[in-house]
PDB file of N, CA and C in Angstrom:
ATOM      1  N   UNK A   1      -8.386   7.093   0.002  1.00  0.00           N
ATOM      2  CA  UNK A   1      -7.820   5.978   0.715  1.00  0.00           C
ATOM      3  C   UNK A   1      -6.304   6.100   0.686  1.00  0.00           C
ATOM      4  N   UNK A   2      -5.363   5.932   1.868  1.00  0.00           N
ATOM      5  CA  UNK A   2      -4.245   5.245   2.059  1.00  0.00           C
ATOM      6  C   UNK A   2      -3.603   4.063   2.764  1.00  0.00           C
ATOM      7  N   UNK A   3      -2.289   3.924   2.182  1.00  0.00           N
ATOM      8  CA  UNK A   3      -2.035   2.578   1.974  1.00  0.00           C
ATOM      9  C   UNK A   3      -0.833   2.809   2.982  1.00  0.00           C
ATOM     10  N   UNK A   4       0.282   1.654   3.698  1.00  0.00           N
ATOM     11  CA  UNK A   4       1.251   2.014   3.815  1.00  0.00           C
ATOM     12  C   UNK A   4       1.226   0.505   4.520  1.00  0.00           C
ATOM     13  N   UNK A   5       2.808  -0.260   4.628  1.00  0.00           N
ATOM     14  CA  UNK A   5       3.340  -1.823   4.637  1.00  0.00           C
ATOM     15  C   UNK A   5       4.309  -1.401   6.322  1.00  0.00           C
ATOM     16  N   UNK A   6       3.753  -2.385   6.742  1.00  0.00           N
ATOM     17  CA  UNK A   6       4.935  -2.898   8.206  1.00  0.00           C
ATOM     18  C   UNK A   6       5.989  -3.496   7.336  1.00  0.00           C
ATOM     19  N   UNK A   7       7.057  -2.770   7.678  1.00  0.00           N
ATOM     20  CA  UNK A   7       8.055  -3.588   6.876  1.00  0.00           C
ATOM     21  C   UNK A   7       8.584  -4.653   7.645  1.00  0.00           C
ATOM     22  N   UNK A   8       8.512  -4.679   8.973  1.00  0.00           N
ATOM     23  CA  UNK A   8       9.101  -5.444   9.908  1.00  0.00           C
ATOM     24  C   UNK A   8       7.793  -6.891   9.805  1.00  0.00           C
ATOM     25  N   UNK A   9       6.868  -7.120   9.256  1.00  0.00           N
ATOM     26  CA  UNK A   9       5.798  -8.342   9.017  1.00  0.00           C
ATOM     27  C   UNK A   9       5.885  -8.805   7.554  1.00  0.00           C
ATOM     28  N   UNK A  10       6.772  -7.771   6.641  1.00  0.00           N
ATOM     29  CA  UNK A  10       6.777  -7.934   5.255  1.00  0.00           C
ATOM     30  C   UNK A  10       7.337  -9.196   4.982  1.00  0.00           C
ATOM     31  N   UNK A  11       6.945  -9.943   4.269  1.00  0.00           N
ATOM     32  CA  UNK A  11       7.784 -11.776   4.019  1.00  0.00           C
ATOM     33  C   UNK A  11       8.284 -11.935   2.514  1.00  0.00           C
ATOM     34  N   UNK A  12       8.293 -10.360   1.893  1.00  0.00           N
ATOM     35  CA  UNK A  12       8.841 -10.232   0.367  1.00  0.00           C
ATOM     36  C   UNK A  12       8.659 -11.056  -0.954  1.00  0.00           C
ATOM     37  N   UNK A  13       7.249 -11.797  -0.368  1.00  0.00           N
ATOM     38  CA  UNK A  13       6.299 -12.514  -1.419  1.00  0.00           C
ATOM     39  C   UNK A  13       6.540 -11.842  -2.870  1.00  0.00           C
ATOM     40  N   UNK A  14       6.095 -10.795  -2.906  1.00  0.00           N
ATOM     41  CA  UNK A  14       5.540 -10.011  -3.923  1.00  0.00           C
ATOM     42  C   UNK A  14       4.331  -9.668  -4.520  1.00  0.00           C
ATOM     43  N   UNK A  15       3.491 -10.332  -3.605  1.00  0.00           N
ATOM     44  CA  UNK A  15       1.996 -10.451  -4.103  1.00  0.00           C
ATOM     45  C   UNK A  15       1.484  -9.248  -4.310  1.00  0.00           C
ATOM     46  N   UNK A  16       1.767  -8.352  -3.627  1.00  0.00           N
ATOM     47  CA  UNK A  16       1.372  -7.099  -3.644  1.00  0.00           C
ATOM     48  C   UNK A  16       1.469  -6.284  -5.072  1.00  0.00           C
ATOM     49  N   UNK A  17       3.143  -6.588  -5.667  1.00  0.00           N
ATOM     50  CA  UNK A  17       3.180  -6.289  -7.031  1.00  0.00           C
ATOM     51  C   UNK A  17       2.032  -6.377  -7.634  1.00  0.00           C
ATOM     52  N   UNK A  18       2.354  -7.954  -7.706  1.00  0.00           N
ATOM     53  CA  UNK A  18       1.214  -8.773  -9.090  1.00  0.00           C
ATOM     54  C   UNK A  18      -0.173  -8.251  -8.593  1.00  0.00           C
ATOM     55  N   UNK A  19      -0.650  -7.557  -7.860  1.00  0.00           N
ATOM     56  CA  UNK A  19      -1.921  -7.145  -7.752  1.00  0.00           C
ATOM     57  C   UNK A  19      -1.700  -5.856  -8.156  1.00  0.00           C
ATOM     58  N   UNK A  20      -0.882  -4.496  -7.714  1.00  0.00           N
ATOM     59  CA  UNK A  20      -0.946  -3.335  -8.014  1.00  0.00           C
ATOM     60  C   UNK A  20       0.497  -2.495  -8.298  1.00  0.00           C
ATOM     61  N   UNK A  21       0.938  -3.397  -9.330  1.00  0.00           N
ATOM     62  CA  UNK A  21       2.553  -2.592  -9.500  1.00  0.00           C
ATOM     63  C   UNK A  21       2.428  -0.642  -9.580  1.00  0.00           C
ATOM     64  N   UNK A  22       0.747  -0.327  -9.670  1.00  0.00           N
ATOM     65  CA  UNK A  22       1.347   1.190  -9.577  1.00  0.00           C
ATOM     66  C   UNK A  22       1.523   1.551  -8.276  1.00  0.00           C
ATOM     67  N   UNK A  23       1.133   0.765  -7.395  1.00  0.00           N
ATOM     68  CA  UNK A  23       1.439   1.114  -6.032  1.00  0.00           C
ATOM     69  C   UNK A  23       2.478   0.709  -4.788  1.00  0.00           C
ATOM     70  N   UNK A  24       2.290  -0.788  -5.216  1.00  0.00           N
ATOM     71  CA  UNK A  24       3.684  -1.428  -4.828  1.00  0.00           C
ATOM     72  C   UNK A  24       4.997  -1.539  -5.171  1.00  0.00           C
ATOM     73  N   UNK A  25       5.711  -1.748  -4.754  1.00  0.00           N
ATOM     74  CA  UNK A  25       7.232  -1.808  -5.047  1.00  0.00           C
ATOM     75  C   UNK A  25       8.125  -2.318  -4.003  1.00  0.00           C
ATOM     76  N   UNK A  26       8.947  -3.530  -4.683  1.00  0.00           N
ATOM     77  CA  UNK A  26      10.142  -4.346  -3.818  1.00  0.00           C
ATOM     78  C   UNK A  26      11.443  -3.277  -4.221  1.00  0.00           C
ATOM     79  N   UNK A  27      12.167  -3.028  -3.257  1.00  0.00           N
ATOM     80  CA  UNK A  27      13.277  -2.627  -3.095  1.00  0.00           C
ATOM     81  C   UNK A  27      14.404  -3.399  -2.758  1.00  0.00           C
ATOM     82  N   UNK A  28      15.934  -3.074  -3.002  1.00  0.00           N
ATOM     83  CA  UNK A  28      16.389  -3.907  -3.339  1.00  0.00           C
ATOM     84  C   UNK A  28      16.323  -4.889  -1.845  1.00  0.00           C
ATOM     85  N   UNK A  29      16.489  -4.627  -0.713  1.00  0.00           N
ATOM     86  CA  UNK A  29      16.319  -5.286   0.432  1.00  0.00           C
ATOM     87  C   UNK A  29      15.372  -6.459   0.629  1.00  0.00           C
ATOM     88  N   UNK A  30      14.086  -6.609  -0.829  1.00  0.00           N
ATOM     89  CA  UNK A  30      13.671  -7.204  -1.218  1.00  0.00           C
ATOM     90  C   UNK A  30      12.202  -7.429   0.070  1.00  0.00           C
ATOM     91  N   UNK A  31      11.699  -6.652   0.045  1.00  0.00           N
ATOM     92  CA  UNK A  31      10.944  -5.879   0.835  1.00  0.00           C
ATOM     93  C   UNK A  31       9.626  -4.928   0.436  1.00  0.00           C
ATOM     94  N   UNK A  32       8.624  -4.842   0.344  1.00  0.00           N
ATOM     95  CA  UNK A  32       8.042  -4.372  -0.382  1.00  0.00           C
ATOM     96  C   UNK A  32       7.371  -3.130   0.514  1.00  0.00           C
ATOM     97  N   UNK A  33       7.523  -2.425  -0.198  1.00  0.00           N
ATOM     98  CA  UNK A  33       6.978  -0.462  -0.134  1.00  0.00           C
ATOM     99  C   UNK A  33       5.929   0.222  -0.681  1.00  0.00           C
ATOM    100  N   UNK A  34       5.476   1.262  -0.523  1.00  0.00           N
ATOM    101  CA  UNK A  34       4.316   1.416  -0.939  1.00  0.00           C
ATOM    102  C   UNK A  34       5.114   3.007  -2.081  1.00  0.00           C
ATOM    103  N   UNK A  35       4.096   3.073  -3.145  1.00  0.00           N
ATOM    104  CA  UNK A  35       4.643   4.578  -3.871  1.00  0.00           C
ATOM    105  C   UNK A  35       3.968   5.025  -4.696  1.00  0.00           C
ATOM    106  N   UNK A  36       4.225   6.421  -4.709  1.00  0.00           N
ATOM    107  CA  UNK A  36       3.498   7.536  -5.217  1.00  0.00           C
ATOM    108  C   UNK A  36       3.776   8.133  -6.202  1.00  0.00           C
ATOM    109  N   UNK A  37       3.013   8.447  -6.922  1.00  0.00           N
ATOM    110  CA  UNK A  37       3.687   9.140  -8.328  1.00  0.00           C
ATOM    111  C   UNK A  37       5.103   8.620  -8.858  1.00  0.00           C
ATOM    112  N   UNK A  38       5.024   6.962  -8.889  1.00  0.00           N
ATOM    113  CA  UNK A  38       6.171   6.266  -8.771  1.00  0.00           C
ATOM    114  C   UNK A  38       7.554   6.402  -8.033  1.00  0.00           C
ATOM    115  N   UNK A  39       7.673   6.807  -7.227  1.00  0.00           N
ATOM    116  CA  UNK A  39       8.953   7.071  -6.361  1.00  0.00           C
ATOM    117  C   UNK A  39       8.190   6.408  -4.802  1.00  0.00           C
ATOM    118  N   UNK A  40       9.066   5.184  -4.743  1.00  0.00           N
ATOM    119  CA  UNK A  40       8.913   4.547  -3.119  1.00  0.00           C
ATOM    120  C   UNK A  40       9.126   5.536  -2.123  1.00  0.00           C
ATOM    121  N   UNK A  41       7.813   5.145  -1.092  1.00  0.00           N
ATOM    122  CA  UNK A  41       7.877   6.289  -0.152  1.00  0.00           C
ATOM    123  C   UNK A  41       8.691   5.164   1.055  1.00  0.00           C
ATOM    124  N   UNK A  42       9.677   5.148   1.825  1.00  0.00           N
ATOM    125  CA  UNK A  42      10.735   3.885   2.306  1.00  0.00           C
ATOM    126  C   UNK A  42      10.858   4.653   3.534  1.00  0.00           C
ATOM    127  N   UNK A  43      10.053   5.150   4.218  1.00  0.00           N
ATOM    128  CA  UNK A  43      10.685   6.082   5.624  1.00  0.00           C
ATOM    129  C   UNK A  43       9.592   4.748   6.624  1.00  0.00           C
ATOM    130  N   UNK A  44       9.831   3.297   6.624  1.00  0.00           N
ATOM    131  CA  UNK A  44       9.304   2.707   7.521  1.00  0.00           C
ATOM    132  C   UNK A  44       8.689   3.104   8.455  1.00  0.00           C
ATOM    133  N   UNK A  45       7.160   3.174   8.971  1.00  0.00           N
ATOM    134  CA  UNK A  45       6.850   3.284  10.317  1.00  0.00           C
ATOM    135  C   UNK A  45       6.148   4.681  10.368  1.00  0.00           C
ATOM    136  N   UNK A  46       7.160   5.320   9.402  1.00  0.00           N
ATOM    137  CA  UNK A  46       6.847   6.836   9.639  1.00  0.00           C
ATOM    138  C   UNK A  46       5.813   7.587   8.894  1.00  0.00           C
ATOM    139  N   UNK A  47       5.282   8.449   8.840  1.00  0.00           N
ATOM    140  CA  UNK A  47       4.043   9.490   8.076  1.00  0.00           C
ATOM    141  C   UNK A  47       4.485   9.540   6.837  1.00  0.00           C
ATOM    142  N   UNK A  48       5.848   9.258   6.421  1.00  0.00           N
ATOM    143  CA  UNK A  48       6.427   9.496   5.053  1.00  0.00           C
ATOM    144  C   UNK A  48       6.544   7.713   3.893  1.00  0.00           C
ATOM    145  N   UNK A  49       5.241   6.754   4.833  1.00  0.00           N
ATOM    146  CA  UNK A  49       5.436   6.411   3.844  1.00  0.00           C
ATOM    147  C   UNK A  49       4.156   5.665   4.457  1.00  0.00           C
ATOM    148  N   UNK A  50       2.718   6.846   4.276  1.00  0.00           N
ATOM    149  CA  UNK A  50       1.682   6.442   3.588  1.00  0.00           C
ATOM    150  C   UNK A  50       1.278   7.162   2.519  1.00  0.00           C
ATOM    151  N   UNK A  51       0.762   6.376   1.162  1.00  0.00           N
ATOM    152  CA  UNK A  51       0.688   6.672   0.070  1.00  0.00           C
ATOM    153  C   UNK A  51      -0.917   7.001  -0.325  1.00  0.00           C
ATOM    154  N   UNK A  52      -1.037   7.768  -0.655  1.00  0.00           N
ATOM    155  CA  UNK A  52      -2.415   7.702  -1.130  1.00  0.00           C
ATOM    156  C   UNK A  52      -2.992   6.725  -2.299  1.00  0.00           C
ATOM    157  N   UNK A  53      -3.734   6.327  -2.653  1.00  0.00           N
ATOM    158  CA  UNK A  53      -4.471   5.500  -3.123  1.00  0.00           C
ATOM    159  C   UNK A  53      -5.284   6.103  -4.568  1.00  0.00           C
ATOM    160  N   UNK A  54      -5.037   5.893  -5.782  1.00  0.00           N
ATOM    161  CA  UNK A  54      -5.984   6.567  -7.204  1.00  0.00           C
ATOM    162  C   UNK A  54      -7.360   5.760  -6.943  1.00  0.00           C
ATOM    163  N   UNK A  55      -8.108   6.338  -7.336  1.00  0.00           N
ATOM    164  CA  UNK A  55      -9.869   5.825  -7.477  1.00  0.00           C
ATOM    165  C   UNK A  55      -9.491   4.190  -8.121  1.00  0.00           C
ATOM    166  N   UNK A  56      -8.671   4.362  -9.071  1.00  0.00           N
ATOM    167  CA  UNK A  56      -8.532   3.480 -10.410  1.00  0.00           C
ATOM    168  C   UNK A  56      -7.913   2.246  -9.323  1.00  0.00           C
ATOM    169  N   UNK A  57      -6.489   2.340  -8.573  1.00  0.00           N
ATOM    170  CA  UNK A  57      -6.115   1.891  -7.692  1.00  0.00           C
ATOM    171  C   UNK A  57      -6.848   0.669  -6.651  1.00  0.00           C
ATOM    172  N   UNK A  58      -7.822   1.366  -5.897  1.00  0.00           N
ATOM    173  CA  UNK A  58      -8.543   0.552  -5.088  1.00  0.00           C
ATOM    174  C   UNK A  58      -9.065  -0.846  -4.798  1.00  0.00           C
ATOM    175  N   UNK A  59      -9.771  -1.132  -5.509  1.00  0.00           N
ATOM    176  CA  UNK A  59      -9.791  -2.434  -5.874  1.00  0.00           C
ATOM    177  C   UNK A  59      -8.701  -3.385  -5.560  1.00  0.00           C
ATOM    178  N   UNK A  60      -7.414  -2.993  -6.303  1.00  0.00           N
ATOM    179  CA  UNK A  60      -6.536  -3.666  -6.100  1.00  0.00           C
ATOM    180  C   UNK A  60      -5.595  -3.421  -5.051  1.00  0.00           C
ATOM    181  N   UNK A  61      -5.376  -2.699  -4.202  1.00  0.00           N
ATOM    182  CA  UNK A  61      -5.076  -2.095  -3.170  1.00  0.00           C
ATOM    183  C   UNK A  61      -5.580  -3.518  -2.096  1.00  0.00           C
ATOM    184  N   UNK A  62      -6.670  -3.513  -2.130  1.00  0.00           N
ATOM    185  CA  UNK A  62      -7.785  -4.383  -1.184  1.00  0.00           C
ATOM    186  C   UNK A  62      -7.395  -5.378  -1.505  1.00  0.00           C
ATOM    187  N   UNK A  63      -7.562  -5.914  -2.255  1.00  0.00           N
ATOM    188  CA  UNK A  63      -7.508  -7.654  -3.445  1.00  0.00           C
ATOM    189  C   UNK A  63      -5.202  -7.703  -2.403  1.00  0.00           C
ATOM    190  N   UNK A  64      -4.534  -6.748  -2.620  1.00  0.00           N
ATOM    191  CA  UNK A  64      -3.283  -7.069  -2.486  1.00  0.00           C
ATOM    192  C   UNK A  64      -3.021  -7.178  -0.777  1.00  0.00           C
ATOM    193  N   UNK A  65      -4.235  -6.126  -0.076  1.00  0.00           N
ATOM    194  CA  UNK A  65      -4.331  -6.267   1.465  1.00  0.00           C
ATOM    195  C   UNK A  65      -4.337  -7.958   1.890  1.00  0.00           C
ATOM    196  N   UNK A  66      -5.667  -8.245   0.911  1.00  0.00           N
ATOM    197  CA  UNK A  66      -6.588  -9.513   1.627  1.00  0.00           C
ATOM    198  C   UNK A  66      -5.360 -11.060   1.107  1.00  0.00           C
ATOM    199  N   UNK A  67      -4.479 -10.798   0.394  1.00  0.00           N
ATOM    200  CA  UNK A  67      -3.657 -11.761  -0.658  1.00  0.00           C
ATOM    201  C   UNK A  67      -2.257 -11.362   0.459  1.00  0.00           C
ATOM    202  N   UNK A  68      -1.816 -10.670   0.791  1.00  0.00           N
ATOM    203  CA  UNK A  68      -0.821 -10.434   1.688  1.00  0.00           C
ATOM    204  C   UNK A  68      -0.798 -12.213   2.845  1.00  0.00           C
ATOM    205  N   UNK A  69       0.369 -12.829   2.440  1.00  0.00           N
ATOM    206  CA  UNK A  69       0.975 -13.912   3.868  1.00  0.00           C
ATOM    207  C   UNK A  69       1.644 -13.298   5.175  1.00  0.00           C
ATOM    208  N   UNK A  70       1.928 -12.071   4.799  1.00  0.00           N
ATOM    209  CA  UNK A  70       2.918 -11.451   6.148  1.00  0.00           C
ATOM    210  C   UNK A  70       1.288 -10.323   6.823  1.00  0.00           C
ATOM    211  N   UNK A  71       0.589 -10.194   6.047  1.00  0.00           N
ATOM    212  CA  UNK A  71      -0.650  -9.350   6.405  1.00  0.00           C
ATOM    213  C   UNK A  71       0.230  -7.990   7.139  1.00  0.00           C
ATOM    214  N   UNK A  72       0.961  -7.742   6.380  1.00  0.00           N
ATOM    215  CA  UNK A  72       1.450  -6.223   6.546  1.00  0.00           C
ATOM    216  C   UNK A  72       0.919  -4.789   5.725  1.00  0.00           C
ATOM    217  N   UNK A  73       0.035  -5.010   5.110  1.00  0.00           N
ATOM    218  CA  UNK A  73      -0.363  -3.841   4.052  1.00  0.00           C
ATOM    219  C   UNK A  73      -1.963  -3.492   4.974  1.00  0.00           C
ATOM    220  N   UNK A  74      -1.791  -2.196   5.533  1.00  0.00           N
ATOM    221  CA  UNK A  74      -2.519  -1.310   6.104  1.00  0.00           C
ATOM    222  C   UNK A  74      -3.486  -0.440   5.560  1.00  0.00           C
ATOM    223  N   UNK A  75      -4.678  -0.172   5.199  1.00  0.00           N
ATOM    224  CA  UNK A  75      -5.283   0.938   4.765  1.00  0.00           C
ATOM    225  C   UNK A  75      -6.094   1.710   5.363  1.00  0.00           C
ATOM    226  N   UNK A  76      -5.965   3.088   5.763  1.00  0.00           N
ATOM    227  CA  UNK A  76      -6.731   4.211   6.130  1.00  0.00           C
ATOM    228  C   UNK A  76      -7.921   4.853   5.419  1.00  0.00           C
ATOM    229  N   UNK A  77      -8.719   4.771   5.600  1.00  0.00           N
ATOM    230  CA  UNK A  77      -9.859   5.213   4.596  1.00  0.00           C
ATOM    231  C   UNK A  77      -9.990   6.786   5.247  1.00  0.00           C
ATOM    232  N   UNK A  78     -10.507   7.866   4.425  1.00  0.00           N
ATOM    233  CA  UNK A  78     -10.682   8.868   4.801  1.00  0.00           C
ATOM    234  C   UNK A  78     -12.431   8.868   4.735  1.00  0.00           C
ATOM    235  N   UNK A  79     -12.840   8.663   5.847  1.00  0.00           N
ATOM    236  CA  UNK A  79     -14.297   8.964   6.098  1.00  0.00           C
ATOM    237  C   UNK A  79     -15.126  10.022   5.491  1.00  0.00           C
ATOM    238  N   UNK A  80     -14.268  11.187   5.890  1.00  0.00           N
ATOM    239  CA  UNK A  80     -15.297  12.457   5.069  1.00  0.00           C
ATOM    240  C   UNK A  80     -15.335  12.784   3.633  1.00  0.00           C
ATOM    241  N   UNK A  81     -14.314  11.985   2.826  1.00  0.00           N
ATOM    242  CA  UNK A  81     -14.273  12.147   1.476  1.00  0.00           C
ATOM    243  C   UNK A  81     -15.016  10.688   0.968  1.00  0.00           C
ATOM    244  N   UNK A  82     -15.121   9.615   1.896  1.00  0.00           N
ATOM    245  CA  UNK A  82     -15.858   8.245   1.695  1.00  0.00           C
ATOM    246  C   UNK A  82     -17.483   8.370   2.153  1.00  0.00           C
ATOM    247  N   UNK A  83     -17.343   9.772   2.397  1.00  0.00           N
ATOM    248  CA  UNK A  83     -19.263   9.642   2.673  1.00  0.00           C
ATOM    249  C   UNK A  83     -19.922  10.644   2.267  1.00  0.00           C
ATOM    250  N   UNK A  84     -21.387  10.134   1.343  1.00  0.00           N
ATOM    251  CA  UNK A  84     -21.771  11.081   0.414  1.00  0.00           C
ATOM    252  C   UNK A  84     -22.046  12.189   1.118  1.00  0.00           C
ATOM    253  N   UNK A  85     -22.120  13.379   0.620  1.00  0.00           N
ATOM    254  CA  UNK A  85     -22.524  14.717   1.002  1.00  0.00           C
ATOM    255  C   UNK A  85     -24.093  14.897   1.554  1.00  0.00           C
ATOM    256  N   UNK A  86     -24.570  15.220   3.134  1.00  0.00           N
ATOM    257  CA  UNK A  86     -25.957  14.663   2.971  1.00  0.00           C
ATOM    258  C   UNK A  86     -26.586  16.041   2.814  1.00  0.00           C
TER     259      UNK A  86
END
């Protein structure tokens, strides 16, 4: 799974933190970003800032989607790694 925030719908709640600080992150613009191996991926809009998602992650990933007021947090599921081997 990946993740990645409209920054332009972002309303700098923070909810996203308090659900998954290994994935979220406010910058100082006070704006929240998505990141990887702890370093904010901040290239708005662009391919460089969807983040992939840890197994461990998920849950809260979702829980921070569905808790979002600006409903800016996006997730891509990768189908062929999300469906068992038949």
């Amino acid at each position: 799974m990946r993740v990645w925030i409209d920054q332009d719908l972002c309303t700098g709640d923070g909810l996203c933190l308090d659900h998954c600080p290994d994935v979220f992150v406010q910058l100082e613009d006070g704006i929240a970003y998505v990141a990887e191996d702890g370093y904010p991926l901040n290239d708005p809009g662009g391919a460089g800032s969807l983040a992939w998602v840890a197994e461990r992650n998920v849950q809260a990933v979702i829980d921070a989607a569905d808790a979002c007021p600006g409903e800016c947090i996006f997730i891509e599921i990768d189908r062929h790694r999300a469906l068992p081997a038949a």
